[in-house]
Protein backbone atom coordinates (compact mmCIF):
# COMPACT_ATOMS: atom_id res chain seq x y z
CA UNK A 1 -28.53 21.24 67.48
CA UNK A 2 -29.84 21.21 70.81
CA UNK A 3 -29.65 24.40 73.31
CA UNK A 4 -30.47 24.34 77.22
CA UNK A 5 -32.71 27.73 78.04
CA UNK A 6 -32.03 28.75 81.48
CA UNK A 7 -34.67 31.86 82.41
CA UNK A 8 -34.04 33.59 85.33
CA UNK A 9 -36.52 35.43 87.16
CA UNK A 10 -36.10 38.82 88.75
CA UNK A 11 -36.04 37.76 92.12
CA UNK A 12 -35.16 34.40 93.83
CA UNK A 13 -39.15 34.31 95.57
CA UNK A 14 -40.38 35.23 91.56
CA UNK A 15 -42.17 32.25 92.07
CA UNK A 16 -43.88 32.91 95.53
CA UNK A 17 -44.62 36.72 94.96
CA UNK A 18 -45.21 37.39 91.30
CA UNK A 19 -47.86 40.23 90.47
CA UNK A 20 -50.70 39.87 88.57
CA UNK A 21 -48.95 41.41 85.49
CA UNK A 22 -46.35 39.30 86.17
CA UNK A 23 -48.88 36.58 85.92
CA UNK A 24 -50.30 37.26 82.86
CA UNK A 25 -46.85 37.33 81.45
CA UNK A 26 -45.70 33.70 82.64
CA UNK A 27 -48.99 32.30 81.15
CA UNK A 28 -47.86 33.85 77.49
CA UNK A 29 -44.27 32.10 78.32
CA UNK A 30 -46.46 29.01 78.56
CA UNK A 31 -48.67 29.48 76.08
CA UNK A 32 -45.59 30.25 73.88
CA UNK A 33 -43.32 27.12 75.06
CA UNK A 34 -46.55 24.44 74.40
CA UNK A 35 -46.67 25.85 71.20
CA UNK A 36 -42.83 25.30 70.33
CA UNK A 37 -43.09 21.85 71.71
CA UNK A 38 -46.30 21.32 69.12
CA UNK A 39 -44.13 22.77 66.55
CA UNK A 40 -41.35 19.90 67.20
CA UNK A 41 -38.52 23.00 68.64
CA UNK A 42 -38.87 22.93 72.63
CA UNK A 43 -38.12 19.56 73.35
CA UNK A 44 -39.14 19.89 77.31
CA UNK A 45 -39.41 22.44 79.24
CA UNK A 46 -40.96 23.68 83.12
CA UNK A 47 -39.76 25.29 86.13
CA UNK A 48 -36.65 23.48 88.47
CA UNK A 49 -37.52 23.95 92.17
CA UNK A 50 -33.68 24.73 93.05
CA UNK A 51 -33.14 26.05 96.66
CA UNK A 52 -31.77 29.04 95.36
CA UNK A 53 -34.92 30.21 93.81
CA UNK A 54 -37.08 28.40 91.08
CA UNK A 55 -35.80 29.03 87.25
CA UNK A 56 -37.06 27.91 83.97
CA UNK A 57 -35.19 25.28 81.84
CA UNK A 58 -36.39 24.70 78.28
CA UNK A 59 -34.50 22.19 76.06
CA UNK A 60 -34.58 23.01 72.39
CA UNK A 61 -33.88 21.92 68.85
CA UNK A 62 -33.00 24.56 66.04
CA UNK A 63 -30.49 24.31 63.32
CA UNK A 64 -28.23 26.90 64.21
CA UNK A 65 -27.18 28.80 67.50
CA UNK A 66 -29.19 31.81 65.62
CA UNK A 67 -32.34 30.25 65.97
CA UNK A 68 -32.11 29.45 69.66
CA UNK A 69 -31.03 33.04 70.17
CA UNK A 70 -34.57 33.95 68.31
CA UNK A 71 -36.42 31.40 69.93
CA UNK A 72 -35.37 33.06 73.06
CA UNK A 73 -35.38 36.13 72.12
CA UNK A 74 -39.24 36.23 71.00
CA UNK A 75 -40.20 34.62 74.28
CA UNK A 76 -42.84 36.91 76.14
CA UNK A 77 -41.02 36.36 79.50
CA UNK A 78 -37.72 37.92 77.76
CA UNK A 79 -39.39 40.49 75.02
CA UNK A 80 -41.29 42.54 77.93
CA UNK A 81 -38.18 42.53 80.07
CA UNK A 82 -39.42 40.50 82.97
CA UNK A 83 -36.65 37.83 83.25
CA UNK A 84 -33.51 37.19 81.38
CA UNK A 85 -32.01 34.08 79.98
CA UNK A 86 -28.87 32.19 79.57
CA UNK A 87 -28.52 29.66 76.16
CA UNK A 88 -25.81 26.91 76.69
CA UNK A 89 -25.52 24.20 73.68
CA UNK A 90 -25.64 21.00 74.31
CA UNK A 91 -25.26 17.48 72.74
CA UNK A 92 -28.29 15.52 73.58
CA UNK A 93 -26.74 12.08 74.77
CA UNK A 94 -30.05 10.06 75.32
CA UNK A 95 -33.66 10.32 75.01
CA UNK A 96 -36.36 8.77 76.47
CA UNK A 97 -38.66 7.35 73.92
């Protein structure tokens, strides 16, 4: 099953303005994301420059709708409260190879 991670910053200039702690926290969201990708569960994932303010899109692969809430859940960006997130499944139609 495949699951479209939406996280949504605090603020719409997150991007522009973020604190040092802040920071530190969005590096572990990295750190954690390259690491699902290694282990074959984020399929892509980085931020989309929208007008509205940047977000973060990750596209993963679990078994059940469970595991993408854990997966999401046990990102650092959610677990210390910093941003929220919104999980919408999807059927993955086409992939480039």
């Amino acid at each position: 099953m495949f699951f479209l991670y939406k996280l949504i910053p605090p603020r719409p200039t997150f991007a522009q303005d973020m604190t040092e702690q802040e920071r530190a926290i969005m590096q572990q969201h990295i750190e954690y994301w390259n690491n699902l990708v290694k282990d074959k569960i984020g399929v892509v994932f980085g931020p989309v420059f929208d007008p509205q303010g940047v977000w973060g899109l990750g596209i993963m692969e679990v078994d059940t709708p469970e595991a993408a809430e854990r997966v999401s859940k046990e990102d650092p960006a959610i677990k210390t409260g910093l941003n929220t997130f919104e999980l919408i499944p999807m059927r993955l139609g086409l992939i480039r190879s």
